[in-house]
Protein backbone atom coordinates (compact mmCIF):
# COMPACT_ATOMS: atom_id res chain seq x y z
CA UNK A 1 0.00 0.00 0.00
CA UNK A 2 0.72 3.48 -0.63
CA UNK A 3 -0.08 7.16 0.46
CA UNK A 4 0.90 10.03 -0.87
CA UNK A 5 0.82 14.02 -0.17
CA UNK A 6 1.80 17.08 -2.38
CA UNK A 7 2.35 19.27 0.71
CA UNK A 8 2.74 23.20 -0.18
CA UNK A 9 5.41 25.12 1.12
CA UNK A 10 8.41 27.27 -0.36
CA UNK A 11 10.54 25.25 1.71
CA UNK A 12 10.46 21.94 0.35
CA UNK A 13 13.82 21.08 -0.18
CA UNK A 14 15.55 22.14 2.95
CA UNK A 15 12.50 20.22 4.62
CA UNK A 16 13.46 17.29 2.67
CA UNK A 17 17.23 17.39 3.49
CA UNK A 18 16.30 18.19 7.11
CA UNK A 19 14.23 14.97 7.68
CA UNK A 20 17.05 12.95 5.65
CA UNK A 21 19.75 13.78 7.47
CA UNK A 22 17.59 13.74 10.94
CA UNK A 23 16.71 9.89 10.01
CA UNK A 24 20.43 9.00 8.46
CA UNK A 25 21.85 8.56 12.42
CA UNK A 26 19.04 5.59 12.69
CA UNK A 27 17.98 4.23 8.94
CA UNK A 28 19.23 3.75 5.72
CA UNK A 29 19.06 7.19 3.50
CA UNK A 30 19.64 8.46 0.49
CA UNK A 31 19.09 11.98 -1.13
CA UNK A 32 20.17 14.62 -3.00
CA UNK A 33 18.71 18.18 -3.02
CA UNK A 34 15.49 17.27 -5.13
CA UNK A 35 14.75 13.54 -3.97
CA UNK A 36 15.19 11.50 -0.82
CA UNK A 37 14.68 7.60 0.25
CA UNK A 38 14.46 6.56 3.74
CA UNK A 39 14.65 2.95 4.88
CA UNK A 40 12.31 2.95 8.01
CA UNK A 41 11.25 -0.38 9.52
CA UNK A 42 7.69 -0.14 8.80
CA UNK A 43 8.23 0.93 4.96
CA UNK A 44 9.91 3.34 2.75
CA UNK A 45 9.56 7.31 2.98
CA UNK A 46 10.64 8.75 -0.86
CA UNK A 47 10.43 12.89 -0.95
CA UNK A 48 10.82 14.73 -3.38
CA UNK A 49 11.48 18.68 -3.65
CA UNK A 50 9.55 20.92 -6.39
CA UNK A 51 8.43 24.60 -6.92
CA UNK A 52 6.61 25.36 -3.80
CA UNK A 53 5.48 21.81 -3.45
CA UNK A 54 7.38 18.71 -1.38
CA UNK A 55 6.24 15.53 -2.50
CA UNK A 56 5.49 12.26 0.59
CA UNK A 57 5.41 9.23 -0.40
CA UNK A 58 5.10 5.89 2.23
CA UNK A 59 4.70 2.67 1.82
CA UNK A 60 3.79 -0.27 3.58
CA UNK A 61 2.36 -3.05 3.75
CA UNK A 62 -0.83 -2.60 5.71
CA UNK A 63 -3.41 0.65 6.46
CA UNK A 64 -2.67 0.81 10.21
CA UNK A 65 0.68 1.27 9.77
CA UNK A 66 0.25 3.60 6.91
CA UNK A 67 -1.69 5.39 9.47
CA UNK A 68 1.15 5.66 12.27
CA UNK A 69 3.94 6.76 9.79
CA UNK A 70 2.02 9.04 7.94
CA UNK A 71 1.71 10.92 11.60
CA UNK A 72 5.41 9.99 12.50
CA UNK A 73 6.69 12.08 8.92
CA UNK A 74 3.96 14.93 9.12
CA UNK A 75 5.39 15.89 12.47
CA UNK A 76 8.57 15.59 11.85
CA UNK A 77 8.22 17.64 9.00
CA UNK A 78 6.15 20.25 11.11
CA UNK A 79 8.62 20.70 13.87
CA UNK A 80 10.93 21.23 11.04
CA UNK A 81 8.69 24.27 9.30
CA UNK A 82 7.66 26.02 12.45
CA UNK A 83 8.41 29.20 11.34
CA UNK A 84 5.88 28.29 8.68
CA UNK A 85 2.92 27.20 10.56
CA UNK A 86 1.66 23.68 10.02
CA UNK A 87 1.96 22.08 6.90
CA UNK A 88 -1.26 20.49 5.10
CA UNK A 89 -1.13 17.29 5.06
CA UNK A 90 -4.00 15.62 2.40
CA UNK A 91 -2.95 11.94 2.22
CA UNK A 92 -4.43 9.58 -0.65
CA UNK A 93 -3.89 5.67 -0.45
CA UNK A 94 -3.50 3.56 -3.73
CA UNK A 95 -3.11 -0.35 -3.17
CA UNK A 96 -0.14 -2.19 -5.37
């Protein structure tokens, strides 16, 4: 299963290579300044970085634990922008 967000924000990549490096210390990582992986237990974070737009996508293998890291990377990435405000979060699931 997956779930994706397009979150706005003029921020996006320093948000990305803030979480990536944040998560490097404790999981497997790679990124670059537009794109990021992360290797988390439950599934795979991938991030990418676009005009005013940073791109979420998780996957794993079941909706419940979609559910706890889409909450685990949303605030992470809000402590990140709190300058900011919160950032919108509007999650979609595909299955596959």
């Amino acid at each position: 299963m997956q779930s994706l967000a397009a979150v706005s924000t003029a921020n996006a990549a320093r948000y990305l290579t803030q979480l990536c490096k944040h998560w490097s210390h404790r999981f497997a990582v790679v990124f670059d300044d537009a794109s990021g992986r992360i290797e988390l237990p439950a599934g795979v974070c991938r991030l990418t970085a676009g005009p005013g737009k940073l791109g979420v996508v998780i996957e794993a293998a079941d909706a419940p634990t979609l559910d706890r890291l889409e909450g685990v990377v949303a605030e992470h990435l809000n402590r990140f922008a709190f300058r900011e405000g919160p950032l919108a979060f509007a999650w979609s699931r595909t299955v596959g």
